[in-house]
PDB file of N, CA and C in Angstrom:
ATOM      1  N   UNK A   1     220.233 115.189  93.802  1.00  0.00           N
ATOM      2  CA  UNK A   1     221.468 115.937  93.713  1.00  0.00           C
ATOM      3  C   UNK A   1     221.947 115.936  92.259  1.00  0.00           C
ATOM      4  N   UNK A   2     222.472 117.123  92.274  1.00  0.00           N
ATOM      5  CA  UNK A   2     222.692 117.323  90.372  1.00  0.00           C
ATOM      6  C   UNK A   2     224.306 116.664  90.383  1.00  0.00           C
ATOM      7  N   UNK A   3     224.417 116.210  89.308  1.00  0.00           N
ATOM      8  CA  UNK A   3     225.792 115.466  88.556  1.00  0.00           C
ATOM      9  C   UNK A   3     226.639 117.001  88.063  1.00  0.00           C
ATOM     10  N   UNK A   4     227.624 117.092  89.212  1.00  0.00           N
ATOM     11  CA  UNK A   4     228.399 118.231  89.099  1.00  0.00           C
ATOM     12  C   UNK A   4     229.686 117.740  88.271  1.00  0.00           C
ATOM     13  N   UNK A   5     230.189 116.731  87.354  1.00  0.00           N
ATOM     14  CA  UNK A   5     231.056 116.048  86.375  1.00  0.00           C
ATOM     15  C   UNK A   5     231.165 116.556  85.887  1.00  0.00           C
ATOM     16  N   UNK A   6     232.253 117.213  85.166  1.00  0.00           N
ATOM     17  CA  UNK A   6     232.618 118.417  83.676  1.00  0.00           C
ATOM     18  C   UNK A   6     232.017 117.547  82.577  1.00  0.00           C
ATOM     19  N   UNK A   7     232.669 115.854  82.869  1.00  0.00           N
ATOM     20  CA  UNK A   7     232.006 115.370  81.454  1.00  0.00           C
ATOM     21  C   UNK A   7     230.816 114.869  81.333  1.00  0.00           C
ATOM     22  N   UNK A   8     229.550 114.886  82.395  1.00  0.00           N
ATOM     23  CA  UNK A   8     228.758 114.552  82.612  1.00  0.00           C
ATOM     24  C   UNK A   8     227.993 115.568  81.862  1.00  0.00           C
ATOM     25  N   UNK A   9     228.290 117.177  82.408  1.00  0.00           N
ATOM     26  CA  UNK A   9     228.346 118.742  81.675  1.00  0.00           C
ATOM     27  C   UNK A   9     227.950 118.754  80.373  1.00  0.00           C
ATOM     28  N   UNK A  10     229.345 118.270  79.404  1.00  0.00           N
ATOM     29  CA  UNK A  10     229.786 118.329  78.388  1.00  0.00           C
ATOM     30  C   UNK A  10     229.021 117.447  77.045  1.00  0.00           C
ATOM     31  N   UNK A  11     228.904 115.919  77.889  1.00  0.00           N
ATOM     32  CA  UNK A  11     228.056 115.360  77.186  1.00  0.00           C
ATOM     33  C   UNK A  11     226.592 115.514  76.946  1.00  0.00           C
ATOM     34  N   UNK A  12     226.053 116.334  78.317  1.00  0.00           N
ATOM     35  CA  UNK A  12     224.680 117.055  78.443  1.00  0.00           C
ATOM     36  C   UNK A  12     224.730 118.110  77.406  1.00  0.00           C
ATOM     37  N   UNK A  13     225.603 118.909  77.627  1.00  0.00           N
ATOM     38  CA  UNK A  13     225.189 120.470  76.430  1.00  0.00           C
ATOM     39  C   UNK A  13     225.228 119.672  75.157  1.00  0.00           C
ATOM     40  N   UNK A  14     226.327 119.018  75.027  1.00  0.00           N
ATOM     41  CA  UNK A  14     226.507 118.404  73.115  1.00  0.00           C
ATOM     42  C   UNK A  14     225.052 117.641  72.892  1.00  0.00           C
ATOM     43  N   UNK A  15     224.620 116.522  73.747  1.00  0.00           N
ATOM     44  CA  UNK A  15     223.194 116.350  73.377  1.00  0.00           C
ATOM     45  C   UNK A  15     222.406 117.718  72.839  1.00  0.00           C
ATOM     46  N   UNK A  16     221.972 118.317  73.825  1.00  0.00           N
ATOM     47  CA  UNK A  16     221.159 119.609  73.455  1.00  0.00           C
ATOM     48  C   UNK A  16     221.709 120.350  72.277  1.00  0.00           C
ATOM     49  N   UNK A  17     222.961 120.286  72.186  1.00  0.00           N
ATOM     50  CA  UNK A  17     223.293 121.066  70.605  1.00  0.00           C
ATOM     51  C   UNK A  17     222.508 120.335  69.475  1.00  0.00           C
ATOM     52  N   UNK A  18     223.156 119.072  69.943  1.00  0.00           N
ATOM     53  CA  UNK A  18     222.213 117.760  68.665  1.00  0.00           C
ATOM     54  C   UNK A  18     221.088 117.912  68.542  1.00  0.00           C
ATOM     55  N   UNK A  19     220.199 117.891  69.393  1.00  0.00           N
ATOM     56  CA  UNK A  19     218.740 118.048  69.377  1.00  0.00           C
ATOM     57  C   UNK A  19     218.545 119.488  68.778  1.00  0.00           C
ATOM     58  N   UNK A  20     219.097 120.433  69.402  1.00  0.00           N
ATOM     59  CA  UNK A  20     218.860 121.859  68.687  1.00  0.00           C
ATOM     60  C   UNK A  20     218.911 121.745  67.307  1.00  0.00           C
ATOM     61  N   UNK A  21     220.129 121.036  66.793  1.00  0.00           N
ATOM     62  CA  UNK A  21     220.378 121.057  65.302  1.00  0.00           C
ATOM     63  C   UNK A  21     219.156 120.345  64.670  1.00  0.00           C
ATOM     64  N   UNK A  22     218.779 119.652  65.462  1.00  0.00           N
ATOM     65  CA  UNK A  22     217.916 118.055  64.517  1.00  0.00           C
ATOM     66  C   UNK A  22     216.526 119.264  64.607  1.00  0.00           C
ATOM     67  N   UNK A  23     216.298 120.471  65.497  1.00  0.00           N
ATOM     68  CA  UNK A  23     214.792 120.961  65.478  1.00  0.00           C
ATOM     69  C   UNK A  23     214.903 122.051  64.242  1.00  0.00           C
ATOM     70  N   UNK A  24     216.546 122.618  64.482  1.00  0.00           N
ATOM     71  CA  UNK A  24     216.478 123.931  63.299  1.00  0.00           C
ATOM     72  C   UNK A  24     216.579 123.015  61.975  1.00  0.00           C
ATOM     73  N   UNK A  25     217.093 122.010  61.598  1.00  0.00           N
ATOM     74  CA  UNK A  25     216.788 120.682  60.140  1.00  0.00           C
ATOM     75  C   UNK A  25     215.224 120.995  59.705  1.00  0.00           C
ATOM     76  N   UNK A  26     214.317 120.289  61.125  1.00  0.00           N
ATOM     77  CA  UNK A  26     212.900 120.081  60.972  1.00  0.00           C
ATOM     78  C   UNK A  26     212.351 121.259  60.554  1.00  0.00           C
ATOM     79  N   UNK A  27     212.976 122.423  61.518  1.00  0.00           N
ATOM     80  CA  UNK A  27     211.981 124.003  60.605  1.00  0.00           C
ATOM     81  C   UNK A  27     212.040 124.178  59.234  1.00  0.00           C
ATOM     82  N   UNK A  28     213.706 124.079  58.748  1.00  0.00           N
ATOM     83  CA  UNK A  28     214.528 124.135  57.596  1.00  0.00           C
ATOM     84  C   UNK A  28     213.638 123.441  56.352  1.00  0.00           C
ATOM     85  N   UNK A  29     212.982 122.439  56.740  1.00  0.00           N
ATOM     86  CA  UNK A  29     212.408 121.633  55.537  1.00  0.00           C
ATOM     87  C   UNK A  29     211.193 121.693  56.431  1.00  0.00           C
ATOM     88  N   UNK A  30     210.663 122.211  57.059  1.00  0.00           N
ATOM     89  CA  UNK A  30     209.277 122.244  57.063  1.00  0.00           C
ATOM     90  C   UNK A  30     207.873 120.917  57.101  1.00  0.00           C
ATOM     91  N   UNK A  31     209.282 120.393  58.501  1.00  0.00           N
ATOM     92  CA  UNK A  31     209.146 119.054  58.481  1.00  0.00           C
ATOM     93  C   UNK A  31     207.394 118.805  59.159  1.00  0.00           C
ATOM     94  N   UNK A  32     206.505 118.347  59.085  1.00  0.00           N
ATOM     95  CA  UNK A  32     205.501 117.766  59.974  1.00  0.00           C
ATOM     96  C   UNK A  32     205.469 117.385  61.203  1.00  0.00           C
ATOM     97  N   UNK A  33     207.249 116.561  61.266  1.00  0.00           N
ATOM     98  CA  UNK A  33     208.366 116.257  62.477  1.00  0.00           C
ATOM     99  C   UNK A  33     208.105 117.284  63.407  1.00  0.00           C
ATOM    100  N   UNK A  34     208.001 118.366  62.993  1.00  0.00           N
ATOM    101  CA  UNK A  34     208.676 119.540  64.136  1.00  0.00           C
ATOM    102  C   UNK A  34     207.768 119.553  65.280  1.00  0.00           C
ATOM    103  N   UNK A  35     206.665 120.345  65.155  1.00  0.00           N
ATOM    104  CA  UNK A  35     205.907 119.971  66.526  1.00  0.00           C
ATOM    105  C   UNK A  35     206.236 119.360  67.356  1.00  0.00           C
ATOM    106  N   UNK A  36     206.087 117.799  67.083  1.00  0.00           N
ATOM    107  CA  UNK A  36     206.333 116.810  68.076  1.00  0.00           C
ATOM    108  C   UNK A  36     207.723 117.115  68.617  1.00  0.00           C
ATOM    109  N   UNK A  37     208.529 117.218  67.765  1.00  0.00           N
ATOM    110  CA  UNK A  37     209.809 116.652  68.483  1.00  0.00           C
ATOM    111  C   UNK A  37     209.823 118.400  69.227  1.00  0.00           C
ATOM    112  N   UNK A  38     209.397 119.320  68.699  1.00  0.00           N
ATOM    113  CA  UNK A  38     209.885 120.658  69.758  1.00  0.00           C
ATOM    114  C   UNK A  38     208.930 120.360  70.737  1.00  0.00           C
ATOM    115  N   UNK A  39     208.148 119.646  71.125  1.00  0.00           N
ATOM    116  CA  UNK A  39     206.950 119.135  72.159  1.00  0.00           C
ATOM    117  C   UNK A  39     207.400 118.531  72.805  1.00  0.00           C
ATOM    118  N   UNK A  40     208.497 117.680  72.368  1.00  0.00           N
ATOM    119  CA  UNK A  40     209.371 117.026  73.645  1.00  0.00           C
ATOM    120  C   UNK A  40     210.677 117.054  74.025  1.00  0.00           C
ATOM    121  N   UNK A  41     210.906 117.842  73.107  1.00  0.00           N
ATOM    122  CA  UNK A  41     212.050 118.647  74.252  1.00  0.00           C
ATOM    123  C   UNK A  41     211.473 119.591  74.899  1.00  0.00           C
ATOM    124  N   UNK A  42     210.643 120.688  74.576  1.00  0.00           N
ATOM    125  CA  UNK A  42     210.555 121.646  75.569  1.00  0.00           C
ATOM    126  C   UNK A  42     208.956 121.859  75.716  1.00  0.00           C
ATOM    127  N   UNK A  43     208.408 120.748  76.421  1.00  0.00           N
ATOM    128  CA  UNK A  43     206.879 120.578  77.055  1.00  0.00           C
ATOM    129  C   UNK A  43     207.140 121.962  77.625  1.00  0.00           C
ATOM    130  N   UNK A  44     207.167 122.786  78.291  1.00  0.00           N
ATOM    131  CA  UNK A  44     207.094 123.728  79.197  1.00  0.00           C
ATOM    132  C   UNK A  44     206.965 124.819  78.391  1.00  0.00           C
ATOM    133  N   UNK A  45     207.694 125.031  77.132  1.00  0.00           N
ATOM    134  CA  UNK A  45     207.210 126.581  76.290  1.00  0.00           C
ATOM    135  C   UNK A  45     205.637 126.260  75.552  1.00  0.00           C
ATOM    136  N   UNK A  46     205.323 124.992  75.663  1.00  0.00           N
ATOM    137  CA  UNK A  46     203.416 124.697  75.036  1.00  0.00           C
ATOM    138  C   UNK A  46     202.869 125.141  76.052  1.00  0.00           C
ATOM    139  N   UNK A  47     203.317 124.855  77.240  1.00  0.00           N
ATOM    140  CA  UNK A  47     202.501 125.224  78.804  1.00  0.00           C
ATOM    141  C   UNK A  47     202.239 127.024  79.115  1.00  0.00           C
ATOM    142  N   UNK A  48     203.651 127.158  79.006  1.00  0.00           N
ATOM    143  CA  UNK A  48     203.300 128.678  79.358  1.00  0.00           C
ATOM    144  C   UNK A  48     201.929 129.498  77.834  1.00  0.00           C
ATOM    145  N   UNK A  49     202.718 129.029  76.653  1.00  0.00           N
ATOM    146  CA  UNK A  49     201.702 129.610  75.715  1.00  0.00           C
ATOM    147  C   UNK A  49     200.167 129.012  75.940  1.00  0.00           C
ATOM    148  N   UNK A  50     200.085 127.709  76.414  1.00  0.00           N
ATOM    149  CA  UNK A  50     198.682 127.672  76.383  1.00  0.00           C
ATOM    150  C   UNK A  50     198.326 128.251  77.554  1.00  0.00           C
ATOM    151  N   UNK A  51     198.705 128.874  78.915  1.00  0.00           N
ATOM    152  CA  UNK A  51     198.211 129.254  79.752  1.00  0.00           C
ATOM    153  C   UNK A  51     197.821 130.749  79.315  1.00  0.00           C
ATOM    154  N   UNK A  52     198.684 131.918  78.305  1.00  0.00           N
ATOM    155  CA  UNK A  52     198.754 132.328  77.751  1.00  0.00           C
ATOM    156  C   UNK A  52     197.326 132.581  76.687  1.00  0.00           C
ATOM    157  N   UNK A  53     197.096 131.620  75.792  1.00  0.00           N
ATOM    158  CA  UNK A  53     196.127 131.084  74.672  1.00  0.00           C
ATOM    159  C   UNK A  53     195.805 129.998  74.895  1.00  0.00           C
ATOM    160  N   UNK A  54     194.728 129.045  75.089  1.00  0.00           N
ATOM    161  CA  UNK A  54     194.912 127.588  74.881  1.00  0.00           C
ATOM    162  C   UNK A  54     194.092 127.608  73.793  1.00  0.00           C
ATOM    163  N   UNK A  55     194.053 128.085  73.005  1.00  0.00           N
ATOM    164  CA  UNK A  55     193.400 127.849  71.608  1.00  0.00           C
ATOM    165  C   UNK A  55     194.132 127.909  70.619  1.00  0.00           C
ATOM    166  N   UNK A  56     195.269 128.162  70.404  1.00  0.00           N
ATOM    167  CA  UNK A  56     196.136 128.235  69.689  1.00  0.00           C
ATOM    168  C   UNK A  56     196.164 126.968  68.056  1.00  0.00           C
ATOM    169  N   UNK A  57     196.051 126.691  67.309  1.00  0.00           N
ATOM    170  CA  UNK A  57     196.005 125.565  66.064  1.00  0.00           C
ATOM    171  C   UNK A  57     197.411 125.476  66.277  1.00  0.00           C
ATOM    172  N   UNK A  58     197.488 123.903  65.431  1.00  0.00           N
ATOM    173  CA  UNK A  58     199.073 123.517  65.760  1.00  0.00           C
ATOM    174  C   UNK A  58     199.408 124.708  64.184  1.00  0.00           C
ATOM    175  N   UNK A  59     199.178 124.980  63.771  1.00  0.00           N
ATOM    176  CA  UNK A  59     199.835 125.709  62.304  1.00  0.00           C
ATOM    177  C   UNK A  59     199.944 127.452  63.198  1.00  0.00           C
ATOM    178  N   UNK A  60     199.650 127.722  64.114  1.00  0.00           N
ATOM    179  CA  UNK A  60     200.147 128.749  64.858  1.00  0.00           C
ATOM    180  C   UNK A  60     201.061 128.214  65.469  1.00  0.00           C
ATOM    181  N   UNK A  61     200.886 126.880  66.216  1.00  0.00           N
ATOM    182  CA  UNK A  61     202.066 126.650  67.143  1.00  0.00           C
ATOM    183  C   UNK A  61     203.328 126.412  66.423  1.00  0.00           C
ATOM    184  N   UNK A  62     202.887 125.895  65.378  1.00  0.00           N
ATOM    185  CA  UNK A  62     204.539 125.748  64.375  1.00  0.00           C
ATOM    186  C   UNK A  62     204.955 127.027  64.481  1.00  0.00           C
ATOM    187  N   UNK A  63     203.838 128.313  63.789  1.00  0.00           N
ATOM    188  CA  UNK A  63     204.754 129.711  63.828  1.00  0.00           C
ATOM    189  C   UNK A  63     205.623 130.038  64.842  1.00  0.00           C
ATOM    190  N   UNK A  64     205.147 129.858  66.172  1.00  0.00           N
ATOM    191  CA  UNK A  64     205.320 129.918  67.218  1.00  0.00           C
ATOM    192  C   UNK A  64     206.847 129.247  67.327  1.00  0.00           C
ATOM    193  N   UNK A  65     207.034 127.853  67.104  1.00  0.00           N
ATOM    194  CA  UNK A  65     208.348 127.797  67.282  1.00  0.00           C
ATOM    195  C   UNK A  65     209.417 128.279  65.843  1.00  0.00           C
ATOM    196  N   UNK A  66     208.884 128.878  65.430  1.00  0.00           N
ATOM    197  CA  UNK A  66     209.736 129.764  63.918  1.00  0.00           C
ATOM    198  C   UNK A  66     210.430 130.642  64.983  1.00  0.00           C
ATOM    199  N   UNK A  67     209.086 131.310  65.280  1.00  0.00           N
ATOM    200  CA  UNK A  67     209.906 132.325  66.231  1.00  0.00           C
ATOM    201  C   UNK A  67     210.142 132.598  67.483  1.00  0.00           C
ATOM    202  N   UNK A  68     210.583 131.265  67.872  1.00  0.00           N
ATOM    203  CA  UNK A  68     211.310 130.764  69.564  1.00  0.00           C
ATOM    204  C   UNK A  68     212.912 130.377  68.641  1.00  0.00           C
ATOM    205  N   UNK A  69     212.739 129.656  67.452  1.00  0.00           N
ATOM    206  CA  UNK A  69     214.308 129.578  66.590  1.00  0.00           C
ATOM    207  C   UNK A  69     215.134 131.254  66.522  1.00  0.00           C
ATOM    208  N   UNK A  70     214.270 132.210  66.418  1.00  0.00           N
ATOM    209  CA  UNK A  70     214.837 133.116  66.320  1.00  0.00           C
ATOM    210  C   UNK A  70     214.820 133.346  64.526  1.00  0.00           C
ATOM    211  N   UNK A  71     214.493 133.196  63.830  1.00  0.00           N
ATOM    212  CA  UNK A  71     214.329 132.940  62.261  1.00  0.00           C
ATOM    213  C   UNK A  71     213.646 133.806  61.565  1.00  0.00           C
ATOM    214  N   UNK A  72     214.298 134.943  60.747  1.00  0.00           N
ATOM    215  CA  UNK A  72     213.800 136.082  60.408  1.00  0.00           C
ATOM    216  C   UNK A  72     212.294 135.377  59.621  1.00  0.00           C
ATOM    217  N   UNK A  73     211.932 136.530  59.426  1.00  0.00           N
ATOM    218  CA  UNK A  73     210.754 136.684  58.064  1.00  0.00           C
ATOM    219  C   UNK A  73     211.161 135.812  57.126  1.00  0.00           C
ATOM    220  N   UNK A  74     211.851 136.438  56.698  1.00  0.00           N
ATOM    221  CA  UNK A  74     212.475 135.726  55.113  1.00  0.00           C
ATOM    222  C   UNK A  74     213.038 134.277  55.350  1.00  0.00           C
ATOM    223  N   UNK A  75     213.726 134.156  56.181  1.00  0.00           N
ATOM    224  CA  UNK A  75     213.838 132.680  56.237  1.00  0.00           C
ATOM    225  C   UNK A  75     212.057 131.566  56.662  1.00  0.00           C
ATOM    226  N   UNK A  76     211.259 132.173  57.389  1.00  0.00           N
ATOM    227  CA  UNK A  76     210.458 131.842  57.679  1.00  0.00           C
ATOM    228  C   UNK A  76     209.651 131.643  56.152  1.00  0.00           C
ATOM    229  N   UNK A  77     209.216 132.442  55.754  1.00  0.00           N
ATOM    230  CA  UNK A  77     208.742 132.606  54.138  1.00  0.00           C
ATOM    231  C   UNK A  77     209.575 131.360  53.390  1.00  0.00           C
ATOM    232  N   UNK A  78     210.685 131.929  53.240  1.00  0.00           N
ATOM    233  CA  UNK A  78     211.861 130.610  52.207  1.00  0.00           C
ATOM    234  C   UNK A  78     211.411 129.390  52.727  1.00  0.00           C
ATOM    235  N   UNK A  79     210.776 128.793  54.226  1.00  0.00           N
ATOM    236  CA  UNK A  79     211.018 127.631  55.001  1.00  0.00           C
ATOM    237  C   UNK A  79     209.597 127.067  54.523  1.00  0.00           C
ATOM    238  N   UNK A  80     208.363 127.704  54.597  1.00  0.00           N
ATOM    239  CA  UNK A  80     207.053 128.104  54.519  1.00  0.00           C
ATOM    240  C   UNK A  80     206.555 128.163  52.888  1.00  0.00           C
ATOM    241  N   UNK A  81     207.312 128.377  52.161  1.00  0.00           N
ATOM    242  CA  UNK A  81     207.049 128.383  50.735  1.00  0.00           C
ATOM    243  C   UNK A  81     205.766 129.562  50.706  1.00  0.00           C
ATOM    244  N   UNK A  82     206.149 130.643  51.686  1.00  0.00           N
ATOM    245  CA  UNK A  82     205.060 131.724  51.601  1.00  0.00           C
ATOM    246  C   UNK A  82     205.773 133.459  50.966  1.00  0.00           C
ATOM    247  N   UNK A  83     205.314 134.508  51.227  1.00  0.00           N
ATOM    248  CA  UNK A  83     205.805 135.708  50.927  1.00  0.00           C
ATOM    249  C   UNK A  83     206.065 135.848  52.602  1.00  0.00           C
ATOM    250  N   UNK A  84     207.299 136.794  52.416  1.00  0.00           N
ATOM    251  CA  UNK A  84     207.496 137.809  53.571  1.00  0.00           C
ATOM    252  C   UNK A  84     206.244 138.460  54.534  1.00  0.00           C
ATOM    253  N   UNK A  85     205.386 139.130  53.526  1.00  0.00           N
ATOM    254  CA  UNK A  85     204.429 139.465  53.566  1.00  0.00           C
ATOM    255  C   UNK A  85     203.567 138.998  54.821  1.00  0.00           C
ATOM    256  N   UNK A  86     203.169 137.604  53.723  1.00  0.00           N
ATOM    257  CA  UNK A  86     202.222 136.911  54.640  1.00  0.00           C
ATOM    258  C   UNK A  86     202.522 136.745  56.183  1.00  0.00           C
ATOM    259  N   UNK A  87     204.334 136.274  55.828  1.00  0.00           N
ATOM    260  CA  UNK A  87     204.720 135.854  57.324  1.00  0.00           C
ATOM    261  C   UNK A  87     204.157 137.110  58.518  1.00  0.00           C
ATOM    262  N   UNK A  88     205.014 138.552  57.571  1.00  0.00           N
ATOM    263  CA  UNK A  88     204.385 139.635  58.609  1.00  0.00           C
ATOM    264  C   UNK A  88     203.041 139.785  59.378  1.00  0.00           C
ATOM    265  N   UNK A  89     201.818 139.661  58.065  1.00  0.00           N
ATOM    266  CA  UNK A  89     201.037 139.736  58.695  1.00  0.00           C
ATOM    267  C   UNK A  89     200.437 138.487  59.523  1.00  0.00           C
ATOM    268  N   UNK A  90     200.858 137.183  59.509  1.00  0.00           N
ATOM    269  CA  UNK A  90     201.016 136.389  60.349  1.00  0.00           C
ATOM    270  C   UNK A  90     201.316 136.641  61.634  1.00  0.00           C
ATOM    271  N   UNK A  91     202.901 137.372  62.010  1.00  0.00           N
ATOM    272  CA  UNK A  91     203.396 137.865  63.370  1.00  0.00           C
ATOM    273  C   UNK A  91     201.694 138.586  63.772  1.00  0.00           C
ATOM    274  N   UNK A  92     201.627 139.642  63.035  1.00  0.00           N
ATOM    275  CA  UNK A  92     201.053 140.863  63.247  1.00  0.00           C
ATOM    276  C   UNK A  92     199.517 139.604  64.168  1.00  0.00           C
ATOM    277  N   UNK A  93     198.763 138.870  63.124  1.00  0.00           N
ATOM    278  CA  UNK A  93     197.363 138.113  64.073  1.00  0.00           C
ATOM    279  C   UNK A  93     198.068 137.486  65.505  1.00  0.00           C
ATOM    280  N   UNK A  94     199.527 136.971  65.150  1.00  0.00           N
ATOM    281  CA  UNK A  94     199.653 136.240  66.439  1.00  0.00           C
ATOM    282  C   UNK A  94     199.724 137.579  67.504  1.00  0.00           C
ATOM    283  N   UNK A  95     200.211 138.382  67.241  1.00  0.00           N
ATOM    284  CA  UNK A  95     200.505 139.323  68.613  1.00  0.00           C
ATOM    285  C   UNK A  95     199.600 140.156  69.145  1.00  0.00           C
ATOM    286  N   UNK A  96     198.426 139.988  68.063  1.00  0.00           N
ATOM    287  CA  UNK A  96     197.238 140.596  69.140  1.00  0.00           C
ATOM    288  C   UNK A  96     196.690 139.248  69.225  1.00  0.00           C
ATOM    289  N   UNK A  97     196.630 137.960  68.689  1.00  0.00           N
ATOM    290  CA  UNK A  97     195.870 136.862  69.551  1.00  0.00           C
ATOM    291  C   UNK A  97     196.833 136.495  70.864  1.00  0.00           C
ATOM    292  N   UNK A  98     197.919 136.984  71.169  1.00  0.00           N
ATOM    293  CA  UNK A  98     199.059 136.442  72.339  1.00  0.00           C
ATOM    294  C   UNK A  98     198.865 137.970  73.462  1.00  0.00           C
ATOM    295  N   UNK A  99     198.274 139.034  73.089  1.00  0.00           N
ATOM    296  CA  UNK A  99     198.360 140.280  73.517  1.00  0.00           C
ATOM    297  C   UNK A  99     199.827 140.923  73.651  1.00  0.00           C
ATOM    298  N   UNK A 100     200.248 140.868  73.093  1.00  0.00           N
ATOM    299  CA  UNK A 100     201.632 141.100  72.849  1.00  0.00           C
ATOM    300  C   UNK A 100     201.989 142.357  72.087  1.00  0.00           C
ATOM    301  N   UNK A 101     202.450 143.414  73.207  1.00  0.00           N
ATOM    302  CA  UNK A 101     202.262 144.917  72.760  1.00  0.00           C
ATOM    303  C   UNK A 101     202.857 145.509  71.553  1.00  0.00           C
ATOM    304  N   UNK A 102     202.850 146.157  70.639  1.00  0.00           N
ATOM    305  CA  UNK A 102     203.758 146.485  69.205  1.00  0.00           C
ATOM    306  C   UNK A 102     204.938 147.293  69.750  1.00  0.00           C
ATOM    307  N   UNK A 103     205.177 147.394  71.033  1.00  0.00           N
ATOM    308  CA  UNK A 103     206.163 148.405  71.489  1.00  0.00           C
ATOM    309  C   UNK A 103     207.384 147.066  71.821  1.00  0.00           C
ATOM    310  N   UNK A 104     206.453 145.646  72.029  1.00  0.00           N
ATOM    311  CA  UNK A 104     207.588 145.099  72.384  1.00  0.00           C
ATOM    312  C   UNK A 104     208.330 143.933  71.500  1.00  0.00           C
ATOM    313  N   UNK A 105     209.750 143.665  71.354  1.00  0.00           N
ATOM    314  CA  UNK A 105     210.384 143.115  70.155  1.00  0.00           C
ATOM    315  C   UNK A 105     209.590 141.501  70.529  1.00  0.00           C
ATOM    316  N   UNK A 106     209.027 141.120  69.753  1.00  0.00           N
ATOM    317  CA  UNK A 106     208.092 139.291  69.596  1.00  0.00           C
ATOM    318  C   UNK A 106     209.264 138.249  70.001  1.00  0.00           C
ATOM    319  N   UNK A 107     210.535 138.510  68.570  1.00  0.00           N
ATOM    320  CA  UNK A 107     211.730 137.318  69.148  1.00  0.00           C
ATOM    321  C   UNK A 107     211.965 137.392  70.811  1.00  0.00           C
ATOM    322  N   UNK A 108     212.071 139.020  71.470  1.00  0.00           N
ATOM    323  CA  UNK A 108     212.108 139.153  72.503  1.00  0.00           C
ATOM    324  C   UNK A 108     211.436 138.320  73.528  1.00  0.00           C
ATOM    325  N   UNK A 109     210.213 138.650  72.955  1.00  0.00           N
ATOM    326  CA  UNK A 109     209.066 137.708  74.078  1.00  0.00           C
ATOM    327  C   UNK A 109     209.378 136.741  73.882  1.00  0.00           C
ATOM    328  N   UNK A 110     209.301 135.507  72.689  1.00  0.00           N
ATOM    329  CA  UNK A 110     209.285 134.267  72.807  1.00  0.00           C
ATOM    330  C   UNK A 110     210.273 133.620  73.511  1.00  0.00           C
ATOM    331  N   UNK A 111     211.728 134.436  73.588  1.00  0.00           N
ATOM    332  CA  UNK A 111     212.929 134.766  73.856  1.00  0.00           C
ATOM    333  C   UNK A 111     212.537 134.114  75.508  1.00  0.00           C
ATOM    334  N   UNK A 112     212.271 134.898  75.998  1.00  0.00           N
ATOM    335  CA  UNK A 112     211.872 135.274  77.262  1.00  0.00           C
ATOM    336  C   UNK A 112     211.260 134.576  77.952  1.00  0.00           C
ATOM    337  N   UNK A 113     210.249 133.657  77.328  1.00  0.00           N
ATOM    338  CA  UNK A 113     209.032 133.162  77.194  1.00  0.00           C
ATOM    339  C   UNK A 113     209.394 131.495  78.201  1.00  0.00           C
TER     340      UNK A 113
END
């Protein structure tokens, strides 16, 4: 039975804000950290993508949670110490290695995902 407590609630979401903050830090500096710790909070978005791909390299799966953050290009690049560019054509290999149609928005999917 679920803990129906407002402050039981309250102290649950503020954790998850914390943790959210401590994963968008790890992207931010392009921590090594990140993987893991987005691996354990959310085991279940590795699951669906590897059912998805299971071949995936963890240096895709990092991309991968760039853009589950929601984190343009350019911040991705600025985070990445790469060009815009690259990042694009980065999206561009992941979405035909994910089959992921050009008609449909990617943040969307991962979004979704």
């Amino acid at each position: 039975m679920k803990n129906e407590n407002p402050e039981y609630k309250l102290e649950n979401l503020s954790q998850k804000i914390v943790v959210q903050d401590e994963i968008i830090a790890l992207a931010k500096e392009n921590s090594p950290r990140l993987l893991n710790k987005f691996r354990l909070v959310y085991p279940e978005f590795f699951q669906k993508l590897s059912a998805i791909q299971p071949n995936l390299k963890n240096s895709e799966l990092i991309f991968c949670i760039y853009l589950k953050l929601n984190l343009t290009t350019k911040e991705v690049a600025t985070y990445t110490f790469v060009t815009p560019k690259a990042i694009q054509n980065r999206k561009n290999r992941l979405r035909k290695k994910l089959s992921i149609p050009s008609q449909i928005d990617i943040y969307k999917w991962f979004n979704d995902l």
